[in-house]
N, C-alpha and C. Protein backbone atom coordinates (compact mmCIF):
# COMPACT_ATOMS: atom_id res chain seq x y z
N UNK A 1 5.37 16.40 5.09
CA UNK A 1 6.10 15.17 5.27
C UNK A 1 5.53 14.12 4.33
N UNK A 2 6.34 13.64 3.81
CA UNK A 2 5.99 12.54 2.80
C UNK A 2 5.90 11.12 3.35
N UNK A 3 4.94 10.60 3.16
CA UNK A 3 4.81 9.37 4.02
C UNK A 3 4.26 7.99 3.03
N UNK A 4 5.33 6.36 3.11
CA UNK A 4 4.77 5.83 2.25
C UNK A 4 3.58 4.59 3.68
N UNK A 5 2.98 4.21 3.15
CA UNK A 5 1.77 3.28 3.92
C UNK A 5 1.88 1.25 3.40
N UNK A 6 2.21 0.70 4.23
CA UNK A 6 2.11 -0.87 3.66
C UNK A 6 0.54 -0.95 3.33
N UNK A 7 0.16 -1.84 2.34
CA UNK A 7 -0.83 -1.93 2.16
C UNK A 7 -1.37 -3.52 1.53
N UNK A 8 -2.02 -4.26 2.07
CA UNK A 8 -2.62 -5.54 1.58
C UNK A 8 -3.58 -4.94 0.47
N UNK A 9 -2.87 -6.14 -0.66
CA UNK A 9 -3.79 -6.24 -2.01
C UNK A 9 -5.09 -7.01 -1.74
N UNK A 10 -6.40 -6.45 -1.90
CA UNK A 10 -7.45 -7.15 -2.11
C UNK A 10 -8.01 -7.46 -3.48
N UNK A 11 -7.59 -7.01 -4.60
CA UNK A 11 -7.71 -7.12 -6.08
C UNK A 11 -6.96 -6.52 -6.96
N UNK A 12 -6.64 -6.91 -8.01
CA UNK A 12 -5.81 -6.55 -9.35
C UNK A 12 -6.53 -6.48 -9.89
N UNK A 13 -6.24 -5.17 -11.07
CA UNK A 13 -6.85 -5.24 -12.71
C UNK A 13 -6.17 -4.97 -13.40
N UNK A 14 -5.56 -5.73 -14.61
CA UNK A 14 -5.08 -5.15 -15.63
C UNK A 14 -3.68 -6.34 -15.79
N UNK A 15 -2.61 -6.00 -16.85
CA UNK A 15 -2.04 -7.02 -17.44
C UNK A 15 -0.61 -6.36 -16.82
N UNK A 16 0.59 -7.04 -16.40
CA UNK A 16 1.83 -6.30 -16.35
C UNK A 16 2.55 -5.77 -17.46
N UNK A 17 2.19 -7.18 -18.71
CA UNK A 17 2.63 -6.46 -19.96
C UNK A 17 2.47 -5.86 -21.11
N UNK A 18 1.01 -5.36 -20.65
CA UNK A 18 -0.06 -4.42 -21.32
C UNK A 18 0.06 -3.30 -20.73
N UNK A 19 0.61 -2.47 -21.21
CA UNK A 19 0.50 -0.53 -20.80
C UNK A 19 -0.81 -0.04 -21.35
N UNK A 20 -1.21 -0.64 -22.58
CA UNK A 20 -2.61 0.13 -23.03
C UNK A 20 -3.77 -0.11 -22.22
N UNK A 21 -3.67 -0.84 -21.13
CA UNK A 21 -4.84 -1.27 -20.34
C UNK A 21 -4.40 -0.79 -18.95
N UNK A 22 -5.61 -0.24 -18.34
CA UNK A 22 -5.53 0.12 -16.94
C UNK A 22 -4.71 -1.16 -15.93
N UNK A 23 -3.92 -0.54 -14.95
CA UNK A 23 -2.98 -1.53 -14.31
C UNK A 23 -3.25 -0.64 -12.56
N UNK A 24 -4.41 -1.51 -11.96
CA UNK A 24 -4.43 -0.54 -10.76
C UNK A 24 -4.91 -2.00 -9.42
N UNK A 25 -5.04 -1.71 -8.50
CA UNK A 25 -5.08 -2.48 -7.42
C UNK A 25 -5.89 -1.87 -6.28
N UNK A 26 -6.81 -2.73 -5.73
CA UNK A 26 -7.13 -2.07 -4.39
C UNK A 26 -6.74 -2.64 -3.39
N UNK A 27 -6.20 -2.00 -2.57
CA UNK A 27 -5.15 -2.43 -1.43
C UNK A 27 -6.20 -1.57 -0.24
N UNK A 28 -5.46 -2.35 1.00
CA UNK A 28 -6.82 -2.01 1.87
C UNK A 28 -5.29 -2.03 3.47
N UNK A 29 -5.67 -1.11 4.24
CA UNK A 29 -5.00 -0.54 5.44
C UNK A 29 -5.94 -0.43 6.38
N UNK A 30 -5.92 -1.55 7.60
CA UNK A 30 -7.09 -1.36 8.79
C UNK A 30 -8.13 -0.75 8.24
N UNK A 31 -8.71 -1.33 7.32
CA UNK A 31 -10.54 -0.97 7.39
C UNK A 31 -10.42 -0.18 5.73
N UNK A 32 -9.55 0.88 5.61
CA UNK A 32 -9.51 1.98 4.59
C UNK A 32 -8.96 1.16 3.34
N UNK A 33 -10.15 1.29 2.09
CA UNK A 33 -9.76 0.82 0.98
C UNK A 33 -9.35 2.10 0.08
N UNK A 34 -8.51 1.45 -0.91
CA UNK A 34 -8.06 2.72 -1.71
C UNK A 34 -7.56 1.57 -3.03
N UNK A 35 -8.00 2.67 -4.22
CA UNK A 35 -7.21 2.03 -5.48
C UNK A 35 -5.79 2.70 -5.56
N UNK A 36 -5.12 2.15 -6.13
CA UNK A 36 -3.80 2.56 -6.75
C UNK A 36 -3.02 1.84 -7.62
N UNK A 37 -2.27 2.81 -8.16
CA UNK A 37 -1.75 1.93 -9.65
C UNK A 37 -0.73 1.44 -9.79
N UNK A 38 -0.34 0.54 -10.53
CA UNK A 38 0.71 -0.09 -10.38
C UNK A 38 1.50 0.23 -11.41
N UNK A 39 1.75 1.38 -12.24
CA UNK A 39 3.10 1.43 -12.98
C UNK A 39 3.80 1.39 -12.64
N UNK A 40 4.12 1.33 -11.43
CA UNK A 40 5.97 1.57 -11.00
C UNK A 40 6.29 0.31 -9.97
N UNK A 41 5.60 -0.50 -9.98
CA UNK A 41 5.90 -1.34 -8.53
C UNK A 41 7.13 -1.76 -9.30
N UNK A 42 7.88 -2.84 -8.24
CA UNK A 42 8.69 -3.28 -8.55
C UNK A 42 8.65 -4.92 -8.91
N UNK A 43 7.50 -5.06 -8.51
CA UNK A 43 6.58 -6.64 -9.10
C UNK A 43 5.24 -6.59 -8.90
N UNK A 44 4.46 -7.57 -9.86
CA UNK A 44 3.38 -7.22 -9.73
C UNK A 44 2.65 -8.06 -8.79
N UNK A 45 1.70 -7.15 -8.33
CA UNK A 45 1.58 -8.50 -7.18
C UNK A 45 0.32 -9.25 -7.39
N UNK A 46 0.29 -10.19 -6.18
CA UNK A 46 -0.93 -11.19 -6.35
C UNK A 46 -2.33 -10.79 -5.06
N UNK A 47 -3.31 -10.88 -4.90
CA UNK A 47 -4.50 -10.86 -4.02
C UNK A 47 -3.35 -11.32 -2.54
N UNK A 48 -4.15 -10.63 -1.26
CA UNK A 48 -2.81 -11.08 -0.30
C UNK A 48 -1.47 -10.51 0.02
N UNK A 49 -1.40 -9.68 -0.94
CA UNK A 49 0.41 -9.57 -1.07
C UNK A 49 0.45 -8.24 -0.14
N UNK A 50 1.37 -7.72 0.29
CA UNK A 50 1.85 -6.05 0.66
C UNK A 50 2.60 -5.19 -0.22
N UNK A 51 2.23 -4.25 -0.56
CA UNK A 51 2.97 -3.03 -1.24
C UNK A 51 3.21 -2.07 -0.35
N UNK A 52 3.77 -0.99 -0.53
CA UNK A 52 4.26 0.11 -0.07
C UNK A 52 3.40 1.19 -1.00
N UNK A 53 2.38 2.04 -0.66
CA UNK A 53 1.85 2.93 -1.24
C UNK A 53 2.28 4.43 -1.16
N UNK A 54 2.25 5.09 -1.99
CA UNK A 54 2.77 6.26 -2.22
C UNK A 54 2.52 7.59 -2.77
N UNK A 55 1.21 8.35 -2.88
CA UNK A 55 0.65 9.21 -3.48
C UNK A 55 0.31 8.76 -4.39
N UNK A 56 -0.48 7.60 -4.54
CA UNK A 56 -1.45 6.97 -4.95
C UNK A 56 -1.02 5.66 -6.07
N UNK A 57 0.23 5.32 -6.07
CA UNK A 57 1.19 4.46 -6.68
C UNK A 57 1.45 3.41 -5.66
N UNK A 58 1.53 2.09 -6.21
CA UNK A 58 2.31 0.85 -5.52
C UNK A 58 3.82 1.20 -5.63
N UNK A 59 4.61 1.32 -4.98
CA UNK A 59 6.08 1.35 -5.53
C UNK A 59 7.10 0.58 -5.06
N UNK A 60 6.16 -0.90 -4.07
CA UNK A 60 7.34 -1.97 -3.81
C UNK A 60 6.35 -2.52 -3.00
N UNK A 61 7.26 -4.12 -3.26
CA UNK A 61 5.97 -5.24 -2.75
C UNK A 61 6.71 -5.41 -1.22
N UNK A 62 6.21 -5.96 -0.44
CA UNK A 62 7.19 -6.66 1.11
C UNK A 62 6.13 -7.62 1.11
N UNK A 63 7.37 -8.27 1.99
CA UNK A 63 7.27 -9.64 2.74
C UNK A 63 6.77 -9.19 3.95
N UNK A 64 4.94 -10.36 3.81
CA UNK A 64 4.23 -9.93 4.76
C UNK A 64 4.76 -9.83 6.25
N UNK A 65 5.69 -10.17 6.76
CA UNK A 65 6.32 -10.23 8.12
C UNK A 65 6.73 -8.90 8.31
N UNK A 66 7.60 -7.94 7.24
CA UNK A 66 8.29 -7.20 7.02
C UNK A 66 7.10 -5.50 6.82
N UNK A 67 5.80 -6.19 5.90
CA UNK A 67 4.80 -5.26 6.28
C UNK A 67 4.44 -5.40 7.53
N UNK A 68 3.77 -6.21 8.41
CA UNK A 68 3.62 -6.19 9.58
C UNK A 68 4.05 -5.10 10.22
N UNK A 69 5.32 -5.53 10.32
CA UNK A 69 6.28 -4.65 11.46
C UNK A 69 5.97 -3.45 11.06
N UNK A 70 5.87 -2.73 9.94
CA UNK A 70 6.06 -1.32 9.46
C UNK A 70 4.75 -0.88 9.97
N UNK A 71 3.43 -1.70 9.98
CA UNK A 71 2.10 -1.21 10.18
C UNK A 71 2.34 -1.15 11.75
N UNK A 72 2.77 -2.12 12.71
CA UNK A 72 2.70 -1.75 13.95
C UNK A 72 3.80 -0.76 14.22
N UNK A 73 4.95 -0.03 13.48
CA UNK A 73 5.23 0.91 13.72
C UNK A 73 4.75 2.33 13.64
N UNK A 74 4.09 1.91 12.61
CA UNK A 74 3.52 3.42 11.96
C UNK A 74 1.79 3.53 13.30
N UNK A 75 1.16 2.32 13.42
CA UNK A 75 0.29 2.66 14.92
C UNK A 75 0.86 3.01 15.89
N UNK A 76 2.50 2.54 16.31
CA UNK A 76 2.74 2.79 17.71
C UNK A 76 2.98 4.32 17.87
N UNK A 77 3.53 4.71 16.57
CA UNK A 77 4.18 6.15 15.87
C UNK A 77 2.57 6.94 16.08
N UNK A 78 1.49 6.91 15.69
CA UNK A 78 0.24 7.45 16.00
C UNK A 78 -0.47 7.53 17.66
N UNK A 79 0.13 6.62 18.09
CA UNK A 79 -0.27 6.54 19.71
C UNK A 79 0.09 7.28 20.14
N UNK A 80 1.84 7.32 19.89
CA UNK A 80 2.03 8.34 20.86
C UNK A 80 2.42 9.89 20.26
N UNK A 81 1.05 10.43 19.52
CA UNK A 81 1.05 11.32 18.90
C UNK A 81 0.08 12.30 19.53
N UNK A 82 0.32 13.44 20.27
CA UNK A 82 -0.48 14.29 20.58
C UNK A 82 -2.00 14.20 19.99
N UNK A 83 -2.57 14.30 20.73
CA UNK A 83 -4.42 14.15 19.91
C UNK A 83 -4.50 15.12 18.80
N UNK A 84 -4.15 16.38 19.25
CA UNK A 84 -4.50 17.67 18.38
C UNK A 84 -3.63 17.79 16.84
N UNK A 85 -2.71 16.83 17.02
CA UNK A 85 -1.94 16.75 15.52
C UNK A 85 -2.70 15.63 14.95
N UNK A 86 -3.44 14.53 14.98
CA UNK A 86 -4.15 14.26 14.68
C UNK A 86 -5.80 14.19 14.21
N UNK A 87 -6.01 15.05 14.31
CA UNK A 87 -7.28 15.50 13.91
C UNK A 87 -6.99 16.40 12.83
């Protein structure tokens, strides 16, 4: 199952309209930091912002209200998830 994750930006590196330079972000999900890159977003974002992460790609920014909701769905979606599929 393919699954994308909202994710708060905690840092940018790199230029939107520079391809020759690394273009990546660390975005951070309850506690778990992770880099990922931003060739494909659909804007680039700022420190603060939400993306939609995707096998290791940004591939769309949301409106933090709009991430919200998706993160307390995707916990409520884990709650009530058998223990043993989780592990």
């Amino acid at each position: 199952m393919c699954l994308a994750i909202p994710m708060r930006v905690t840092r940018v590196e790199g230029d939107p309209d520079d391809f020759t330079i690394s273009q990546v972000a660390t975005v951070d999900a309850d506690g778990i930091s992770k880099e990922v890159r931003l060739d494909i977003v659909d804007h680039w974002p700022n420190v603060g912002d939400y993306v939609i992460v995707h096998a290791g790609f940004a591939i769309h920014t949301l409106v933090e209200e709009e991430a919200k909701k998706n993160i307390a769905l995707l916990k409520e979606l884990a709650d009530s998830m058998p223990q043993e599929l989780l592990t």
